[in-house]
PDB file of N, CA and C in Angstrom:
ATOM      1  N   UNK A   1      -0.963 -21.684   7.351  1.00  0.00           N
ATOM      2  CA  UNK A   1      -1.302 -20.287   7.116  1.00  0.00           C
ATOM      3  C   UNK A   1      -0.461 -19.759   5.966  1.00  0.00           C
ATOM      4  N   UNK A   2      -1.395 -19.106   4.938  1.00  0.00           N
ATOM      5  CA  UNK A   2      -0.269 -18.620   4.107  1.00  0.00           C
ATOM      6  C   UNK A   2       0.237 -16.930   4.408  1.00  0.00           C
ATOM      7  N   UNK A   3       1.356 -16.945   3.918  1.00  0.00           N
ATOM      8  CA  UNK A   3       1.989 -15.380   4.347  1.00  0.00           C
ATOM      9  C   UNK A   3       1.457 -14.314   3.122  1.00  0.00           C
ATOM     10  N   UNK A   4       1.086 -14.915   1.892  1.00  0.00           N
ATOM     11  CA  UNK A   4       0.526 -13.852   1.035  1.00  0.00           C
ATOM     12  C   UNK A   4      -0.341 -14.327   0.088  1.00  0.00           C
ATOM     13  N   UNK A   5      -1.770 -14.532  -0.274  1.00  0.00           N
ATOM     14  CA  UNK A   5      -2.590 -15.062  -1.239  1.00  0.00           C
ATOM     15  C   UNK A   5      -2.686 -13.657  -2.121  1.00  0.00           C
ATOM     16  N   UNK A   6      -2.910 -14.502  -3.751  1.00  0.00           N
ATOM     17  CA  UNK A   6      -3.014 -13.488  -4.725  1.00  0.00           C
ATOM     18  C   UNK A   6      -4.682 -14.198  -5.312  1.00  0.00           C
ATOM     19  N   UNK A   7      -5.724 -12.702  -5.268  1.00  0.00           N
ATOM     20  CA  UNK A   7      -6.792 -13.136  -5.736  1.00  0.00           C
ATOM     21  C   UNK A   7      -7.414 -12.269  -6.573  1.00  0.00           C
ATOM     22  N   UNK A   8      -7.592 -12.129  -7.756  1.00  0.00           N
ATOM     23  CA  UNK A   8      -8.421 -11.630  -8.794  1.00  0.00           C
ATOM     24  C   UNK A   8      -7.356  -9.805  -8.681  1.00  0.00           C
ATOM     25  N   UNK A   9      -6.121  -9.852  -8.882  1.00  0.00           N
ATOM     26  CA  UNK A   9      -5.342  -8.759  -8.702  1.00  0.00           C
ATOM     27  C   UNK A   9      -5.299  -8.489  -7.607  1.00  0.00           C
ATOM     28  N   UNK A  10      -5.140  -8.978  -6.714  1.00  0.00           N
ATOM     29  CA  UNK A  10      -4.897  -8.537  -4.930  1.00  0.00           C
ATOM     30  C   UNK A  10      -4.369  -9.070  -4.410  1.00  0.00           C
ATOM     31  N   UNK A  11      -3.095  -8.881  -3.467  1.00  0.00           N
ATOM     32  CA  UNK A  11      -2.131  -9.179  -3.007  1.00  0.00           C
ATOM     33  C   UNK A  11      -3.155  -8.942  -1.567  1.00  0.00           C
ATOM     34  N   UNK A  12      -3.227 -10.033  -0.771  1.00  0.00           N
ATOM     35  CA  UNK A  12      -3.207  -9.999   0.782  1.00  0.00           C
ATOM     36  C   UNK A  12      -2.310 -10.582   1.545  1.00  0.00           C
ATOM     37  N   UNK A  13      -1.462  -9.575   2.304  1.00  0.00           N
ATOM     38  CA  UNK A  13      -0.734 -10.299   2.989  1.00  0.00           C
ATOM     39  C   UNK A  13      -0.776 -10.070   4.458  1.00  0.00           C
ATOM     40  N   UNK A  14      -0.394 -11.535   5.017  1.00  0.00           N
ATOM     41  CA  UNK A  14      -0.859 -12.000   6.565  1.00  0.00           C
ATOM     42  C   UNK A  14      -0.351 -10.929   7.421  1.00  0.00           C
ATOM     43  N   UNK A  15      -0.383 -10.536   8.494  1.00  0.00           N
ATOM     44  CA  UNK A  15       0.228 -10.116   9.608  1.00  0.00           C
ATOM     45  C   UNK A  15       1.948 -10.442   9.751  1.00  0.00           C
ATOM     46  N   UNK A  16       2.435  -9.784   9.864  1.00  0.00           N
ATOM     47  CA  UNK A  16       3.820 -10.003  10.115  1.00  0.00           C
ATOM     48  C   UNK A  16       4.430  -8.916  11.305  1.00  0.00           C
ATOM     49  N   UNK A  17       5.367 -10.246  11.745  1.00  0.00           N
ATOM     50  CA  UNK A  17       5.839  -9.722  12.954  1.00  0.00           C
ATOM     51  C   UNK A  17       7.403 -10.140  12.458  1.00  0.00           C
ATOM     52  N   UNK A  18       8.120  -8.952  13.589  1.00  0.00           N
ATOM     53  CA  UNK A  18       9.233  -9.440  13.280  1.00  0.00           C
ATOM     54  C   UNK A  18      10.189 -11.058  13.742  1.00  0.00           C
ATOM     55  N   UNK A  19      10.262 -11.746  13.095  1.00  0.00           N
ATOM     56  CA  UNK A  19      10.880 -13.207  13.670  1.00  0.00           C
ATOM     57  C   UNK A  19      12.192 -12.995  13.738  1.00  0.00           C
ATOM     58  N   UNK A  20      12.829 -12.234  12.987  1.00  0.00           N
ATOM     59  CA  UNK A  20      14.200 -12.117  12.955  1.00  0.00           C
ATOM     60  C   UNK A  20      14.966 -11.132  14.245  1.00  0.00           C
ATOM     61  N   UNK A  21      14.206 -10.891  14.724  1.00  0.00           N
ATOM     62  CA  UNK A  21      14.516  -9.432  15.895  1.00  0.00           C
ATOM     63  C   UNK A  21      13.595  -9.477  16.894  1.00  0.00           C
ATOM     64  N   UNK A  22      12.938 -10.749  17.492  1.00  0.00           N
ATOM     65  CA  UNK A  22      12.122 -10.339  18.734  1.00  0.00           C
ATOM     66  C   UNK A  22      12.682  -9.891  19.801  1.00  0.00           C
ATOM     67  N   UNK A  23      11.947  -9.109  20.478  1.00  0.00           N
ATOM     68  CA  UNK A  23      12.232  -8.486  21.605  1.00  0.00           C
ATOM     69  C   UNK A  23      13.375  -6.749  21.363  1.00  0.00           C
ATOM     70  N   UNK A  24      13.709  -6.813  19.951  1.00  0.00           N
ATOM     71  CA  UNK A  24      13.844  -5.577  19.408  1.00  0.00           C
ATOM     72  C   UNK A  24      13.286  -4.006  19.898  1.00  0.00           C
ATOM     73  N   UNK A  25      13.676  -2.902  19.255  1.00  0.00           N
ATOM     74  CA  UNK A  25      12.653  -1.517  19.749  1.00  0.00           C
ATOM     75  C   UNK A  25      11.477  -1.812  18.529  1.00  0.00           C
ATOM     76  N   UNK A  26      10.246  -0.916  18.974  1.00  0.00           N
ATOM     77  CA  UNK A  26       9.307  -1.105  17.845  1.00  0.00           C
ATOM     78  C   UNK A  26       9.887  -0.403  16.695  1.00  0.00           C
ATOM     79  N   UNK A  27      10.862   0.681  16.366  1.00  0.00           N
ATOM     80  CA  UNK A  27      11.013   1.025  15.120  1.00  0.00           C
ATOM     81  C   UNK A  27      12.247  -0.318  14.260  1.00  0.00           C
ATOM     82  N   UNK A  28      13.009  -0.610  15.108  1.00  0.00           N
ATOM     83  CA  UNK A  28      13.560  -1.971  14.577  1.00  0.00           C
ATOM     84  C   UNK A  28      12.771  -2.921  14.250  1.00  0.00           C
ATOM     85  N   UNK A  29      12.083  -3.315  15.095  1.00  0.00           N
ATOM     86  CA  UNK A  29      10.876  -4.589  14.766  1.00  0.00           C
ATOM     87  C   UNK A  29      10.162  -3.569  13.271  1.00  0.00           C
ATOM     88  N   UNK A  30       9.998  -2.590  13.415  1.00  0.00           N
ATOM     89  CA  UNK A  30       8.984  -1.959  12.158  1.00  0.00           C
ATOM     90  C   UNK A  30       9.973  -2.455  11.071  1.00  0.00           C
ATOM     91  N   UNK A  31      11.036  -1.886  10.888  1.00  0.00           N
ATOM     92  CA  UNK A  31      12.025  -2.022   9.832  1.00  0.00           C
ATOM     93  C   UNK A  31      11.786  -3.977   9.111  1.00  0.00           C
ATOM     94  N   UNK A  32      12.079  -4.557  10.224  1.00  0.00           N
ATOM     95  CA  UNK A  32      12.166  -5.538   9.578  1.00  0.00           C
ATOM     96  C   UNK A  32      10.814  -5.873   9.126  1.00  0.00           C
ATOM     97  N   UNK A  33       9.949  -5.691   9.605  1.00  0.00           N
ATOM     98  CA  UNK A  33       8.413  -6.070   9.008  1.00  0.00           C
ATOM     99  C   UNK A  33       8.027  -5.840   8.029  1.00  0.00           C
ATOM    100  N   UNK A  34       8.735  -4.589   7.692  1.00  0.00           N
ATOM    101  CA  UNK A  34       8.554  -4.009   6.093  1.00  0.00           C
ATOM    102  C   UNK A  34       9.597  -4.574   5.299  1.00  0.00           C
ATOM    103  N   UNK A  35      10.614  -5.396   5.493  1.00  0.00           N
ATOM    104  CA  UNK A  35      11.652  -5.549   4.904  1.00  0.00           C
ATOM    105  C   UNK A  35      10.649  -6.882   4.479  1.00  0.00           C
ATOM    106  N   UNK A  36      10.043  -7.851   5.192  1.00  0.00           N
ATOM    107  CA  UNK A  36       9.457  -8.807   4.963  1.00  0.00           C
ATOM    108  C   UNK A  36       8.264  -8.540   4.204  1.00  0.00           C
ATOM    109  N   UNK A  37       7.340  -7.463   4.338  1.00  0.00           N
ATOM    110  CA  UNK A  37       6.097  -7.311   3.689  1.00  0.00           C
ATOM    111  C   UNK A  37       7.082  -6.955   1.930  1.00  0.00           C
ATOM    112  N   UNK A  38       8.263  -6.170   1.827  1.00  0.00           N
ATOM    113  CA  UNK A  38       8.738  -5.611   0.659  1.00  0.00           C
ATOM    114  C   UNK A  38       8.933  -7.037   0.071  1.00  0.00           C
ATOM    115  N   UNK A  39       9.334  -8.169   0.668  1.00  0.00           N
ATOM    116  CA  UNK A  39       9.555  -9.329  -0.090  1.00  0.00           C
ATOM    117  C   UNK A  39       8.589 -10.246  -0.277  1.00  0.00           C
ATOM    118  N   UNK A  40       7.443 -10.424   0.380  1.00  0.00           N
ATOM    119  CA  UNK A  40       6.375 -10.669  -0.181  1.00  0.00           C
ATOM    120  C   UNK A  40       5.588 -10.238  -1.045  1.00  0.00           C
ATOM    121  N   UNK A  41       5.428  -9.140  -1.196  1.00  0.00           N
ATOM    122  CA  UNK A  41       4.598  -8.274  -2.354  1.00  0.00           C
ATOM    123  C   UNK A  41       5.730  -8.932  -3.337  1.00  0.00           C
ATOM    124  N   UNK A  42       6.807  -8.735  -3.490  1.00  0.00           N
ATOM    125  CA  UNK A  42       8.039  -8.833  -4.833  1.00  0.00           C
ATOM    126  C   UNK A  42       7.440 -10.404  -5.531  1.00  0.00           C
ATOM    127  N   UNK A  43       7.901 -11.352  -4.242  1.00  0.00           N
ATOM    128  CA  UNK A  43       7.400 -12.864  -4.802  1.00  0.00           C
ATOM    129  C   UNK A  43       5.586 -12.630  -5.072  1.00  0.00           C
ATOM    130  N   UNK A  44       4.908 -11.950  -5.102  1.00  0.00           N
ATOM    131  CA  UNK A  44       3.612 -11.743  -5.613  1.00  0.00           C
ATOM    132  C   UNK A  44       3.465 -10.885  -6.504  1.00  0.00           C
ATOM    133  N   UNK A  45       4.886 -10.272  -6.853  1.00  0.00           N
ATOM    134  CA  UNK A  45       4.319  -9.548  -8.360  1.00  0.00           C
ATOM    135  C   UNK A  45       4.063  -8.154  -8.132  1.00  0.00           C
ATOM    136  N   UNK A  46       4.254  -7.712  -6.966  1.00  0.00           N
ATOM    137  CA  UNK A  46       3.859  -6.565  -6.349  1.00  0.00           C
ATOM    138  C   UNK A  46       5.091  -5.630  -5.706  1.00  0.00           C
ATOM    139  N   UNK A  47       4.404  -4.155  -5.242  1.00  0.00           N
ATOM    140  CA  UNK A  47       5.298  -3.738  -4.387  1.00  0.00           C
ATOM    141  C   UNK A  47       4.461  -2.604  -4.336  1.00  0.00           C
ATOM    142  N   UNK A  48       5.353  -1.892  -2.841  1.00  0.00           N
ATOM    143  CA  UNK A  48       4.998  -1.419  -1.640  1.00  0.00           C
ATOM    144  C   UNK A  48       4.212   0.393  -2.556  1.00  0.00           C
ATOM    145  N   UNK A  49       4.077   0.831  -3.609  1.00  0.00           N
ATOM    146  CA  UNK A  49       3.974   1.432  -4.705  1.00  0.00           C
ATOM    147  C   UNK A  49       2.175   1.126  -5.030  1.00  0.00           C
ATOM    148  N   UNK A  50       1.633  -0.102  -4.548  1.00  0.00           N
ATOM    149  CA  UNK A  50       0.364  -0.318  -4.703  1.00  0.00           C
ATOM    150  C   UNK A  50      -0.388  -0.813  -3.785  1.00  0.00           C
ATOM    151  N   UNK A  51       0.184  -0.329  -3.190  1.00  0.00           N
ATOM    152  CA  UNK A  51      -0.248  -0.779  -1.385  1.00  0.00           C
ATOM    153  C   UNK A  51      -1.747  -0.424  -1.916  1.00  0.00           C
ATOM    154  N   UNK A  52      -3.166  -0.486  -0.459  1.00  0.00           N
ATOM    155  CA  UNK A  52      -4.019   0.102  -0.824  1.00  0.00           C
ATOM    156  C   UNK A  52      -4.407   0.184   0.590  1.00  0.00           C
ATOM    157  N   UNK A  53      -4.765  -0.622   1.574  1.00  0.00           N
ATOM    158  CA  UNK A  53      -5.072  -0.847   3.062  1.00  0.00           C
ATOM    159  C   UNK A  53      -3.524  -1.575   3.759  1.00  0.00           C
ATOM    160  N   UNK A  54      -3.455  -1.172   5.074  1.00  0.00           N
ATOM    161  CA  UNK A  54      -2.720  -1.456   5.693  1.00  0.00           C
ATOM    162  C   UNK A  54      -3.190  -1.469   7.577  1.00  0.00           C
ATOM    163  N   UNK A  55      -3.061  -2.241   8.456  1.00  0.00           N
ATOM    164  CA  UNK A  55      -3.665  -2.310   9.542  1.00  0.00           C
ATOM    165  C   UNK A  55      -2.237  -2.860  10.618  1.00  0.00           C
ATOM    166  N   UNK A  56      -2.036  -1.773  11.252  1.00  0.00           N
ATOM    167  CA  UNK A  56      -0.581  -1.823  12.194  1.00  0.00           C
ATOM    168  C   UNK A  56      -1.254  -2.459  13.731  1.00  0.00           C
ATOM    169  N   UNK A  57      -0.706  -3.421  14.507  1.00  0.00           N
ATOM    170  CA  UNK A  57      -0.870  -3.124  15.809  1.00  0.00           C
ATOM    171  C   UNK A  57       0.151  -3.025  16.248  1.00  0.00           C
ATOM    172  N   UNK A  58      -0.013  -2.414  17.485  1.00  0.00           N
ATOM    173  CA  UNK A  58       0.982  -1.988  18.548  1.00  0.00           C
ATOM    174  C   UNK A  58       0.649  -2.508  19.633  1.00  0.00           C
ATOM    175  N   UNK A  59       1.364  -3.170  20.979  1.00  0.00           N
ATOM    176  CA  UNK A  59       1.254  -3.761  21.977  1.00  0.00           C
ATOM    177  C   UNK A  59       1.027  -2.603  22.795  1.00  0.00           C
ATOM    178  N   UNK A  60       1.671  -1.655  22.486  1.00  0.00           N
ATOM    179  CA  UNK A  60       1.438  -0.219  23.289  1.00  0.00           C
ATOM    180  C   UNK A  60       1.642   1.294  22.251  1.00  0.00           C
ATOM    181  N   UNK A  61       0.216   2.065  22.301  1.00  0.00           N
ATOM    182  CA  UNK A  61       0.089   2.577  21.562  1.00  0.00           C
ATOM    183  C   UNK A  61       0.775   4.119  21.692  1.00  0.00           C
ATOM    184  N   UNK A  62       1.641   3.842  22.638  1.00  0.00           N
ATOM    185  CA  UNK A  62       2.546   5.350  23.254  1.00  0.00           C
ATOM    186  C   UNK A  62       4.164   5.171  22.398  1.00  0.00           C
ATOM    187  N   UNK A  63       4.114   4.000  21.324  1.00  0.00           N
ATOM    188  CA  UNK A  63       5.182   3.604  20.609  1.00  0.00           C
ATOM    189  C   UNK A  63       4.600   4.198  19.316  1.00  0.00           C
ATOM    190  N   UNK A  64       3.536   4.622  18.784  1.00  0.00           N
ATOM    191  CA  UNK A  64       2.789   4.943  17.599  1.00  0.00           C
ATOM    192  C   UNK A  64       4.288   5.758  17.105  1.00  0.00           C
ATOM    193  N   UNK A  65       4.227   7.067  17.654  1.00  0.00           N
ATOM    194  CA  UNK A  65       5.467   7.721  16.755  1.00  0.00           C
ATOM    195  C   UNK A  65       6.721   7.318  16.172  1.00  0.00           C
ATOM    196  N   UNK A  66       7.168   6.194  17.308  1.00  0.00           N
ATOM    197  CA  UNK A  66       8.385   5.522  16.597  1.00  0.00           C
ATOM    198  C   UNK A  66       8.338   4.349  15.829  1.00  0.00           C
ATOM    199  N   UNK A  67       6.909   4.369  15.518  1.00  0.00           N
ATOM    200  CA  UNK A  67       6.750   2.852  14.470  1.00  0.00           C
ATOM    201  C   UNK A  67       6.553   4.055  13.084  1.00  0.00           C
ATOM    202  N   UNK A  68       5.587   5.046  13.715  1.00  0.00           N
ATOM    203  CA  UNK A  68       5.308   5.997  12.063  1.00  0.00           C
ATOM    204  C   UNK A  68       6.484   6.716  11.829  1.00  0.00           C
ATOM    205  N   UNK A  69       7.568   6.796  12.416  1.00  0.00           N
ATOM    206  CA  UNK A  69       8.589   7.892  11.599  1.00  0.00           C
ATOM    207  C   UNK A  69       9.266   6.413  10.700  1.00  0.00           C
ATOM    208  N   UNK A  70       9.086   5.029  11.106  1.00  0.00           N
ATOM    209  CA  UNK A  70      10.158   4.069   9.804  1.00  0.00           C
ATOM    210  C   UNK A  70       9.007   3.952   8.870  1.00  0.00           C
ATOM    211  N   UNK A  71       7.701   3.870   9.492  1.00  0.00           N
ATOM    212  CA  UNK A  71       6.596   3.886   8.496  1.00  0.00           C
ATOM    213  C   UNK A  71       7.088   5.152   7.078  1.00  0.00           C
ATOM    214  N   UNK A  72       6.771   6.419   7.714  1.00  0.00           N
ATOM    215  CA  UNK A  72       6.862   7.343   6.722  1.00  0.00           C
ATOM    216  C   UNK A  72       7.495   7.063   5.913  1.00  0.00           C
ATOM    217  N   UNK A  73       9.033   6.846   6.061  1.00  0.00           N
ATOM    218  CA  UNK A  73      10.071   6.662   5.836  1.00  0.00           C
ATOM    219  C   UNK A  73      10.215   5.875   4.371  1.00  0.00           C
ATOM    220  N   UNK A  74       9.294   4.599   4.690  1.00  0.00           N
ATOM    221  CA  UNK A  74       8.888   3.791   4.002  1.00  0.00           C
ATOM    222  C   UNK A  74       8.416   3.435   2.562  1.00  0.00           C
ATOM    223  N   UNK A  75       7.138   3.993   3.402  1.00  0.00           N
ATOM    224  CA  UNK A  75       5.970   4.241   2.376  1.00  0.00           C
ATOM    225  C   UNK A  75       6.476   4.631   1.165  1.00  0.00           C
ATOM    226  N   UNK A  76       5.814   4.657   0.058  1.00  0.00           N
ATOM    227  CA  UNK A  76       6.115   5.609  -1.326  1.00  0.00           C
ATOM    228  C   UNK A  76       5.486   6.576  -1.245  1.00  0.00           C
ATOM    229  N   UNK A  77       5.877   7.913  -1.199  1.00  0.00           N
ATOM    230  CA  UNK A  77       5.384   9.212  -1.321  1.00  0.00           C
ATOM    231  C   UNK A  77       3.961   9.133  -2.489  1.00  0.00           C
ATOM    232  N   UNK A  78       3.251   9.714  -2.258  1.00  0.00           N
ATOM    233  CA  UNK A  78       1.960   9.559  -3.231  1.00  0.00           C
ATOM    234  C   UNK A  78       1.345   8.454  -3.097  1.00  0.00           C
ATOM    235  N   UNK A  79       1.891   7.184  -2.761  1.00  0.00           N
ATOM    236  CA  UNK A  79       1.329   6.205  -2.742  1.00  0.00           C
ATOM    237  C   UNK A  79       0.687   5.352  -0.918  1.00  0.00           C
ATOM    238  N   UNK A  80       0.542   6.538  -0.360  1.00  0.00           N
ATOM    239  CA  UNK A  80       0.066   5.497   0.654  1.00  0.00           C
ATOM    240  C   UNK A  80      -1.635   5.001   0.912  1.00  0.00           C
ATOM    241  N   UNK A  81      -1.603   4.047   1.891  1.00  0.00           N
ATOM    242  CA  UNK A  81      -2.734   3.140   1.796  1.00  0.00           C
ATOM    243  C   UNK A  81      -3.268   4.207   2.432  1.00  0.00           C
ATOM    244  N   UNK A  82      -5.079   3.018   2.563  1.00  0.00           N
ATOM    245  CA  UNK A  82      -6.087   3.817   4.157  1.00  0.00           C
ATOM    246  C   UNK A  82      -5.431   2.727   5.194  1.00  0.00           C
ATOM    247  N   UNK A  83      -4.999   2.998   6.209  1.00  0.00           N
ATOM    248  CA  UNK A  83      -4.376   2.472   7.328  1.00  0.00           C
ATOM    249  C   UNK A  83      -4.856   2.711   8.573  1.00  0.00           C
ATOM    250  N   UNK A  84      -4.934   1.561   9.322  1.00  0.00           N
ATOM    251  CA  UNK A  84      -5.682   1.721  10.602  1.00  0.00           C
ATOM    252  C   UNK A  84      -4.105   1.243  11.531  1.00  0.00           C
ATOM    253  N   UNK A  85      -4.250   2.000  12.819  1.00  0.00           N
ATOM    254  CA  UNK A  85      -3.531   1.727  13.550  1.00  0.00           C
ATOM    255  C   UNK A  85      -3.697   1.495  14.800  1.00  0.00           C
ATOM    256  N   UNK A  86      -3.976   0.087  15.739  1.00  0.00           N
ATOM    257  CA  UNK A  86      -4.309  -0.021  16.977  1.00  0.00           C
ATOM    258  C   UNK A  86      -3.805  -0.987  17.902  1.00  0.00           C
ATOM    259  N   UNK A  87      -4.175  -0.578  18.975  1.00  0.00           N
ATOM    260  CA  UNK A  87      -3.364  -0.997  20.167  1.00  0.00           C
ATOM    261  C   UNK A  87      -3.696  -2.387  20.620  1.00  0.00           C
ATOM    262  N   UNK A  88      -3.144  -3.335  20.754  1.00  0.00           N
ATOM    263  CA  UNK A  88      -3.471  -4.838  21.068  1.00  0.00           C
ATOM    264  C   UNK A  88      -2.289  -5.759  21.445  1.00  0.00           C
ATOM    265  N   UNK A  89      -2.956  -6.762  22.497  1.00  0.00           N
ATOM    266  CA  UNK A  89      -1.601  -7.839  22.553  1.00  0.00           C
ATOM    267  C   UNK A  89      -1.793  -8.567  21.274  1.00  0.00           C
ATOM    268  N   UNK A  90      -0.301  -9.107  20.996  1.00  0.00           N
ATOM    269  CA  UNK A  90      -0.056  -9.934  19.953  1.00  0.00           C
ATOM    270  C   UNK A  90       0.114 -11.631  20.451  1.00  0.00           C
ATOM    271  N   UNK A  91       0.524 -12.120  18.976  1.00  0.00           N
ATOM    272  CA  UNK A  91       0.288 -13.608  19.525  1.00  0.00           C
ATOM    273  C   UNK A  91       1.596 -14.654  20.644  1.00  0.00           C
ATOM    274  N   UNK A  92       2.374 -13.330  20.826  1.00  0.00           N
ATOM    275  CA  UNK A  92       3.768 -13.668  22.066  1.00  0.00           C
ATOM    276  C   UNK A  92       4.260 -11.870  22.449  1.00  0.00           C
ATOM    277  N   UNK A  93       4.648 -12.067  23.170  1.00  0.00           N
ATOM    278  CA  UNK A  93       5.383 -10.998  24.363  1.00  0.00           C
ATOM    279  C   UNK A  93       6.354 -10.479  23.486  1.00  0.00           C
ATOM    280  N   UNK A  94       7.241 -10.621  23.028  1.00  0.00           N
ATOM    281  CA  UNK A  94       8.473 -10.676  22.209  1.00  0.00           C
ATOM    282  C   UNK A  94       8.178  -9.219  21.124  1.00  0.00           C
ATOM    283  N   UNK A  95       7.240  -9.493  20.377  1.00  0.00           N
ATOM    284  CA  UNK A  95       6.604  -8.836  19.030  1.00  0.00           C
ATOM    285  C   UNK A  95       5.850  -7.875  19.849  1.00  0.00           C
ATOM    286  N   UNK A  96       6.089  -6.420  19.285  1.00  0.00           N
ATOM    287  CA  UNK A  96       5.503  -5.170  20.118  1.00  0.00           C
ATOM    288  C   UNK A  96       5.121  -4.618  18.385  1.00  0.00           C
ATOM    289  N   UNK A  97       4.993  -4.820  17.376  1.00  0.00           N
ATOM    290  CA  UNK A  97       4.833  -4.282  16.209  1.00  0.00           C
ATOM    291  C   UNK A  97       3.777  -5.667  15.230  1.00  0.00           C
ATOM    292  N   UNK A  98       2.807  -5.651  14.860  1.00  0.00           N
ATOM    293  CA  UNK A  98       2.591  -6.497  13.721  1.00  0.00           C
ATOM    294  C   UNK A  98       1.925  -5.776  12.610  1.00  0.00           C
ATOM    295  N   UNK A  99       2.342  -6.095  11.104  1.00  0.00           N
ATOM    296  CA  UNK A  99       1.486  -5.342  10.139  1.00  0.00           C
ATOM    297  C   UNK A  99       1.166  -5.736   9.195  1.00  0.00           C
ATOM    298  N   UNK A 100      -0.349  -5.920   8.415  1.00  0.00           N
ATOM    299  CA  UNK A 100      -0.871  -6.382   7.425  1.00  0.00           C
ATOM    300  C   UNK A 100      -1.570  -5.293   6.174  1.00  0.00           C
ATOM    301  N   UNK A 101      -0.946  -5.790   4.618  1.00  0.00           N
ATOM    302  CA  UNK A 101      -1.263  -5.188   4.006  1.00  0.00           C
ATOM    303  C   UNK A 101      -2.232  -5.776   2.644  1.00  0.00           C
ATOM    304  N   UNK A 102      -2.793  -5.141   2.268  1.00  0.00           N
ATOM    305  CA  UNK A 102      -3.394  -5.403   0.994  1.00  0.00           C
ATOM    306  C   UNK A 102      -2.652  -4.694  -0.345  1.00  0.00           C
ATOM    307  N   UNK A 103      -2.314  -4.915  -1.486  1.00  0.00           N
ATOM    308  CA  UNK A 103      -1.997  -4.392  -2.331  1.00  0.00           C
ATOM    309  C   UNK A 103      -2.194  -4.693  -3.759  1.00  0.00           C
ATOM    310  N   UNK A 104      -2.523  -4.341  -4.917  1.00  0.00           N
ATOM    311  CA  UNK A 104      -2.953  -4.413  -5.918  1.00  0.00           C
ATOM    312  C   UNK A 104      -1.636  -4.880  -6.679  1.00  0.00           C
ATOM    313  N   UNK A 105      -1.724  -5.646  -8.221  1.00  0.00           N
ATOM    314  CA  UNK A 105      -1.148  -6.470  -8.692  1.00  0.00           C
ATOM    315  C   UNK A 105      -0.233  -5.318  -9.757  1.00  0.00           C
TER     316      UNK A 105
END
């Protein structure tokens, strides 16, 4: 599986969960997810500035506020995606946060 393909100016990158912090709070697990999506876009030439779509799940969607206040936080002012945000198990117990983005070159 790759973690980020670049195609005709488009950065897609996979789902990411946090590996470094499972079993973390979801705004910790958020932090690092973005710390990982910020370094993938970089090794693709990109950054978080050309985001365009973004698709969050949450294992439980009563955590939404404390994943969107590191979200906000985040984001580049002016620059955020269309983003979907929904509630689902992930692919282990551990990971209560996963997030995938698209972003332009």
């Amino acid at each position: 599986m790759s973690q980020a393909v670049v195609l005709n100016g488009t950065v897609y990158v996979a789902g990411q969960v946090a590996l470094e912090s499972p079993g973390a709070s979801v705004a910790d697990q958020t932090r690092t997810v973005l710390a990982r999506i910020d370094r993938l876009l970089a090794a693709a030439g990109s950054d978080k500035t050309k985001l365009v779509q973004a698709t969050i799940w949450l294992t439980d969607i009563s955590t939404f506020d404390e994943m969107n206040k590191v979200w906000d936080a985040w984001v580049a002012p002016g620059c955020t995606p269309a983003r979907a945000t929904v509630e689902s198990k992930l692919a282990a117990p551990q990971f209560n946060v996963e997030i995938a983005v698209v972003a332009g070159l």
